[in-house]
N, C-alpha and C. Protein backbone atom coordinates (compact mmCIF):
# COMPACT_ATOMS: atom_id res chain seq x y z
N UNK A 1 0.85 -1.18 0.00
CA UNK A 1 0.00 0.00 0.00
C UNK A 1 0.89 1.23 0.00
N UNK A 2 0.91 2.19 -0.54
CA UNK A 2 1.39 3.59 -0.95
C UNK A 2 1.21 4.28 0.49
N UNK A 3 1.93 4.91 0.67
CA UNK A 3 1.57 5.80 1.60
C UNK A 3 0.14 7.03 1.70
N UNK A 4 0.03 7.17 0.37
CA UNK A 4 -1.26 8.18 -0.02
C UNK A 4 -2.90 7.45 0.18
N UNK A 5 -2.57 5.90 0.44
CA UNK A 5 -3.61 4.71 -0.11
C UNK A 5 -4.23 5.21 1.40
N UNK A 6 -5.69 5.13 1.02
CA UNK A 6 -6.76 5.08 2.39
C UNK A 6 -7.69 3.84 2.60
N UNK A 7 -7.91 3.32 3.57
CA UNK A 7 -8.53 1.93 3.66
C UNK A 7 -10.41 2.56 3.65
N UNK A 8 -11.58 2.32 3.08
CA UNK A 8 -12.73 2.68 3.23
C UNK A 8 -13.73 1.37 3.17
N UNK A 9 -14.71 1.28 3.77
CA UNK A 9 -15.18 0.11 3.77
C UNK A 9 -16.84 0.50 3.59
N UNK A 10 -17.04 -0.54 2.75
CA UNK A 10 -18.52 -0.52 1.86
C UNK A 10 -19.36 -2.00 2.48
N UNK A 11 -20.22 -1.58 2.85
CA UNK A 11 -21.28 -2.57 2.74
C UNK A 11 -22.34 -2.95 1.97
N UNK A 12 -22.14 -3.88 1.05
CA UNK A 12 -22.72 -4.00 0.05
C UNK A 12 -24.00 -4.90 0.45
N UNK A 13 -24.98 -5.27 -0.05
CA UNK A 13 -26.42 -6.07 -0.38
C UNK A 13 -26.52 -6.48 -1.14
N UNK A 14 -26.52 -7.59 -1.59
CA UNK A 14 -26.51 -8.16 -2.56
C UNK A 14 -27.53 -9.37 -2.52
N UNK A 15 -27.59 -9.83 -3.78
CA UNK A 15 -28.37 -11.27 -3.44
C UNK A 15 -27.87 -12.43 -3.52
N UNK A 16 -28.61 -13.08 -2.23
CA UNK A 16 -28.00 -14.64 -2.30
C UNK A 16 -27.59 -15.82 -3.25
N UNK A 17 -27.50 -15.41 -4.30
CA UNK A 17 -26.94 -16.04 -5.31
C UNK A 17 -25.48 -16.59 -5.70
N UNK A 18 -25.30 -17.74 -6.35
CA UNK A 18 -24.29 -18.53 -7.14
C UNK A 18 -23.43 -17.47 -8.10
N UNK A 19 -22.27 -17.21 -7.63
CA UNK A 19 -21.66 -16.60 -8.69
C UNK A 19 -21.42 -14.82 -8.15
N UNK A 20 -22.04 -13.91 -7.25
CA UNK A 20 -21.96 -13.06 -7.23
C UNK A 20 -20.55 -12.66 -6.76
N UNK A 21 -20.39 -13.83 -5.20
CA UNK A 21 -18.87 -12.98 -5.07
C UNK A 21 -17.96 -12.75 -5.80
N UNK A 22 -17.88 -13.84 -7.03
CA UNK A 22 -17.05 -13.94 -7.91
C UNK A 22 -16.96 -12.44 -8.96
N UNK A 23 -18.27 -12.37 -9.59
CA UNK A 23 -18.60 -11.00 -9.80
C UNK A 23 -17.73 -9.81 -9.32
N UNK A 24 -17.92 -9.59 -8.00
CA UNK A 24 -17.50 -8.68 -7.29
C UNK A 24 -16.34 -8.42 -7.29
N UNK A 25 -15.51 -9.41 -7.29
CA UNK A 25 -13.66 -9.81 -7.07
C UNK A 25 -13.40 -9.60 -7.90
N UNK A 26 -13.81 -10.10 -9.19
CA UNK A 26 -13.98 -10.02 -10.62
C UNK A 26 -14.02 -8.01 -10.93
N UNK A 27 -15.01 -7.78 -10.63
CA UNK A 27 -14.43 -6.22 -10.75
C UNK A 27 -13.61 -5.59 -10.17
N UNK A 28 -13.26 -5.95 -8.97
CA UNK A 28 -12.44 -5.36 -8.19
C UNK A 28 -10.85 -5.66 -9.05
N UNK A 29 -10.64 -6.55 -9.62
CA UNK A 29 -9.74 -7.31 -10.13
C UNK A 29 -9.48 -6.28 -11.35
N UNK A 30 -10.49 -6.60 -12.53
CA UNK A 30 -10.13 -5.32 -13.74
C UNK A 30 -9.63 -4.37 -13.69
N UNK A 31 -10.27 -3.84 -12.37
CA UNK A 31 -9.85 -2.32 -12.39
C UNK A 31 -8.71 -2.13 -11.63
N UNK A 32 -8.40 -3.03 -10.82
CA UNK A 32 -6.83 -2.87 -10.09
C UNK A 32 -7.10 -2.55 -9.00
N UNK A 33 -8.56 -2.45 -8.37
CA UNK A 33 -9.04 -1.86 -7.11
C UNK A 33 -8.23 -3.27 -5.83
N UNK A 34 -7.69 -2.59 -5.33
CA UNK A 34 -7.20 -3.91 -4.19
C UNK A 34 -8.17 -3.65 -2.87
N UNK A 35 -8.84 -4.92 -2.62
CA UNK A 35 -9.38 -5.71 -1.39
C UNK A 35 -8.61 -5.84 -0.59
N UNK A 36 -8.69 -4.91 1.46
CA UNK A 36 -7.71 -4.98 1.93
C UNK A 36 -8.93 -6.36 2.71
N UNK A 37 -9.73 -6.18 3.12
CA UNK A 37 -10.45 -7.04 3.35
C UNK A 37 -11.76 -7.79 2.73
N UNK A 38 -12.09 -8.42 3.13
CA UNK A 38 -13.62 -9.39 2.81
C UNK A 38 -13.97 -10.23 3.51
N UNK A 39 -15.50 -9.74 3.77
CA UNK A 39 -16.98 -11.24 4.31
C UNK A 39 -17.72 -10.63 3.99
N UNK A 40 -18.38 -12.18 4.30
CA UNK A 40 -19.74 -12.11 3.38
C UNK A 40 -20.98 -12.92 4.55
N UNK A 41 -21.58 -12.32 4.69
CA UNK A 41 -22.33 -12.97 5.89
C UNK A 41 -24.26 -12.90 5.50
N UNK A 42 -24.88 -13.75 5.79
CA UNK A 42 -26.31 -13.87 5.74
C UNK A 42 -26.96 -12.84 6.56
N UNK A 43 -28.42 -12.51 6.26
CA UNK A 43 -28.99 -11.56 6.26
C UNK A 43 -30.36 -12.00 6.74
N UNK A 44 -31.23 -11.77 8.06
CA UNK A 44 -32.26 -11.92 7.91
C UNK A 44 -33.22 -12.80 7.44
N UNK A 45 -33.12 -11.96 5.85
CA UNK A 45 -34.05 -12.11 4.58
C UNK A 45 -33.02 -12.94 3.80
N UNK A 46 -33.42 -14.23 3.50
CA UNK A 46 -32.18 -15.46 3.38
C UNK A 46 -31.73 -15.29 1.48
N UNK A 47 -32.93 -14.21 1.20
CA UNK A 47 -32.30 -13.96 0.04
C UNK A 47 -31.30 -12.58 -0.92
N UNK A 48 -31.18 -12.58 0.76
CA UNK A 48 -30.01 -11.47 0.41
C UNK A 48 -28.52 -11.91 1.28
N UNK A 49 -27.51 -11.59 0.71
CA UNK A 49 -26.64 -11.20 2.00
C UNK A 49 -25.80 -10.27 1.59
N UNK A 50 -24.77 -9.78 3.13
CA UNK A 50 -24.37 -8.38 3.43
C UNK A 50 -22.65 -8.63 3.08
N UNK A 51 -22.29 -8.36 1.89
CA UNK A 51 -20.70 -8.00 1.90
C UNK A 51 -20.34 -6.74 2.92
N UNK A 52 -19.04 -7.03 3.26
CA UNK A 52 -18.35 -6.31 4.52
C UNK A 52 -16.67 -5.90 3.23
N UNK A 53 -16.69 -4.73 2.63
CA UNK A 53 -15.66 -5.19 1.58
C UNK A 53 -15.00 -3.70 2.40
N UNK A 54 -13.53 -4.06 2.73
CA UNK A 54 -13.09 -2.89 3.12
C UNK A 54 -11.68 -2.90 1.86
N UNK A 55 -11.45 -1.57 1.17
CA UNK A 55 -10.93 -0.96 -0.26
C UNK A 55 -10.39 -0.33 0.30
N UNK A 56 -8.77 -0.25 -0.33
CA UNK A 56 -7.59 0.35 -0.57
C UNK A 56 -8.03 1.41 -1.33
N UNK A 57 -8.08 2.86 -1.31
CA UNK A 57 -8.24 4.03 -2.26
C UNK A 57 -6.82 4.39 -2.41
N UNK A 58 -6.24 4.67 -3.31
CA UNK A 58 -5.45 5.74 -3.60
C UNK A 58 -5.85 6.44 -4.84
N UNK A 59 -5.44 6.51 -5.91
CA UNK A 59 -5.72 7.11 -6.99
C UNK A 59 -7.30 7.26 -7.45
N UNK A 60 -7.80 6.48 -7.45
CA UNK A 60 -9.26 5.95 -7.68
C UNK A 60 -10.52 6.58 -6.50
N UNK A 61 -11.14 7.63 -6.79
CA UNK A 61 -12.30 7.99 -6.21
C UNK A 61 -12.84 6.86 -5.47
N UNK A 62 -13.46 6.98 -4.07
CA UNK A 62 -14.60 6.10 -3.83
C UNK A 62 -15.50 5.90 -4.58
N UNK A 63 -16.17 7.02 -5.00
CA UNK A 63 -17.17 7.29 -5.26
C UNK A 63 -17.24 6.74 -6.92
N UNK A 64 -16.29 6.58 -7.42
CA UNK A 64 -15.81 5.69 -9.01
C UNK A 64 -16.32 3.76 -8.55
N UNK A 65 -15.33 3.54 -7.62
CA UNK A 65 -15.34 2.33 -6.82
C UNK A 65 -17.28 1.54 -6.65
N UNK A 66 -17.45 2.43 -6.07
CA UNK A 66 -19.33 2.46 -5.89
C UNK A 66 -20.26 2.92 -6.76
N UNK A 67 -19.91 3.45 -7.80
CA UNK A 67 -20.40 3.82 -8.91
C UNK A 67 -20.32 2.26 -10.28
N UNK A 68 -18.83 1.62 -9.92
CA UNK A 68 -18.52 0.78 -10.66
C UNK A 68 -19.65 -0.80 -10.19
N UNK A 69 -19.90 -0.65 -9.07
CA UNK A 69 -20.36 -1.89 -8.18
C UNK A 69 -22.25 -1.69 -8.15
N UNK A 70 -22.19 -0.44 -8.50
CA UNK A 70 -23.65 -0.62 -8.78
C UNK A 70 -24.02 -1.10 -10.23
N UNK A 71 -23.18 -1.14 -11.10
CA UNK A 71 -23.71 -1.58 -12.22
C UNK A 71 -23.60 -2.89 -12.04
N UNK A 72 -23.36 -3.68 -11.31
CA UNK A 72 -23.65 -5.83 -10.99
C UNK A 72 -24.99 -5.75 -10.71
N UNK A 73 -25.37 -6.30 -11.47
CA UNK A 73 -27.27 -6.75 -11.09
C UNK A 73 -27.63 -7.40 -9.81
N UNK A 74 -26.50 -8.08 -9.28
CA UNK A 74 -27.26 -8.48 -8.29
C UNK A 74 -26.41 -7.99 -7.19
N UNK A 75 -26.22 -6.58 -7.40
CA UNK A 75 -25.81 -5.72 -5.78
C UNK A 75 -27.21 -4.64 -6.23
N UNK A 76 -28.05 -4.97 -5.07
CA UNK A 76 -29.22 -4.05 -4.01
C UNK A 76 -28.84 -2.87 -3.72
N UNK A 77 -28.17 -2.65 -2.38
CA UNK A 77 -27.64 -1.38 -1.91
C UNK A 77 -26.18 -1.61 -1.65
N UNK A 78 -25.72 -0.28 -1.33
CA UNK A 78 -24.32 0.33 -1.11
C UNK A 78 -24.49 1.57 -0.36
N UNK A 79 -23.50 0.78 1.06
CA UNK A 79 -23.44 1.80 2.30
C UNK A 79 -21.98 2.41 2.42
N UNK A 80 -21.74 3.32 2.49
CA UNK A 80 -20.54 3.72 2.51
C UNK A 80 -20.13 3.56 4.07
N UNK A 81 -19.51 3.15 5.03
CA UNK A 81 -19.65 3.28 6.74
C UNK A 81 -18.28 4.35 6.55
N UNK A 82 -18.84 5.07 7.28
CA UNK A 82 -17.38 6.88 7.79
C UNK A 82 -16.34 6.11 8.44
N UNK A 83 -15.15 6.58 8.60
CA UNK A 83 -14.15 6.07 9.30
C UNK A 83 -13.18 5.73 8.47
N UNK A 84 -11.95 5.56 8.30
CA UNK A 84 -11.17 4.87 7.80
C UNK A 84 -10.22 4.03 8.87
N UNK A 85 -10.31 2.64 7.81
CA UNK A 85 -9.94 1.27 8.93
C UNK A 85 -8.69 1.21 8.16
N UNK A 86 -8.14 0.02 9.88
CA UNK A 86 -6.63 -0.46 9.76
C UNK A 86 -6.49 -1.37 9.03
């Protein structure tokens, strides 16, 4: 990690489906976005569950990052949580 790099963490919704995390990694991957963390945990409503994805920023807007992740069909919502983690 760069010294300029900020850790931000997104909580994503998604649906319980075959194939999504892959999706997800899968974009994160193209674009060069590095995953400092990941889980993925069940929800309630058994047909959703809650990614916990905490992102390396440096060069790359958040707001690019979450802009890019709403276009997967099967991500619901996107929470940005304040703070930057270790």
């Amino acid at each position: 990690m760069s010294t300029t790099a900020t850790r931000h963490r997104l909580d994503v919704l998604v649906e319980n489906r075959s194939g999504v995390l892959a999706r997800v990694a899968n974009l994160f991957a193209r674009r060069a976005y590095n995953i400092y963390s990941l889980s993925v945990a069940p929800t309630d409503d058994e047909r959703f569950s809650l990614m916990e994805i905490v992102v390396e920023v440096d060069s790359t807007p958040l707001e690019q990052i979450v802009k890019q992740l709403n276009k997967l069909i099967n991500v619901v919502e996107i929470t940005e949580v304040d703070g930057h983690h270790p």
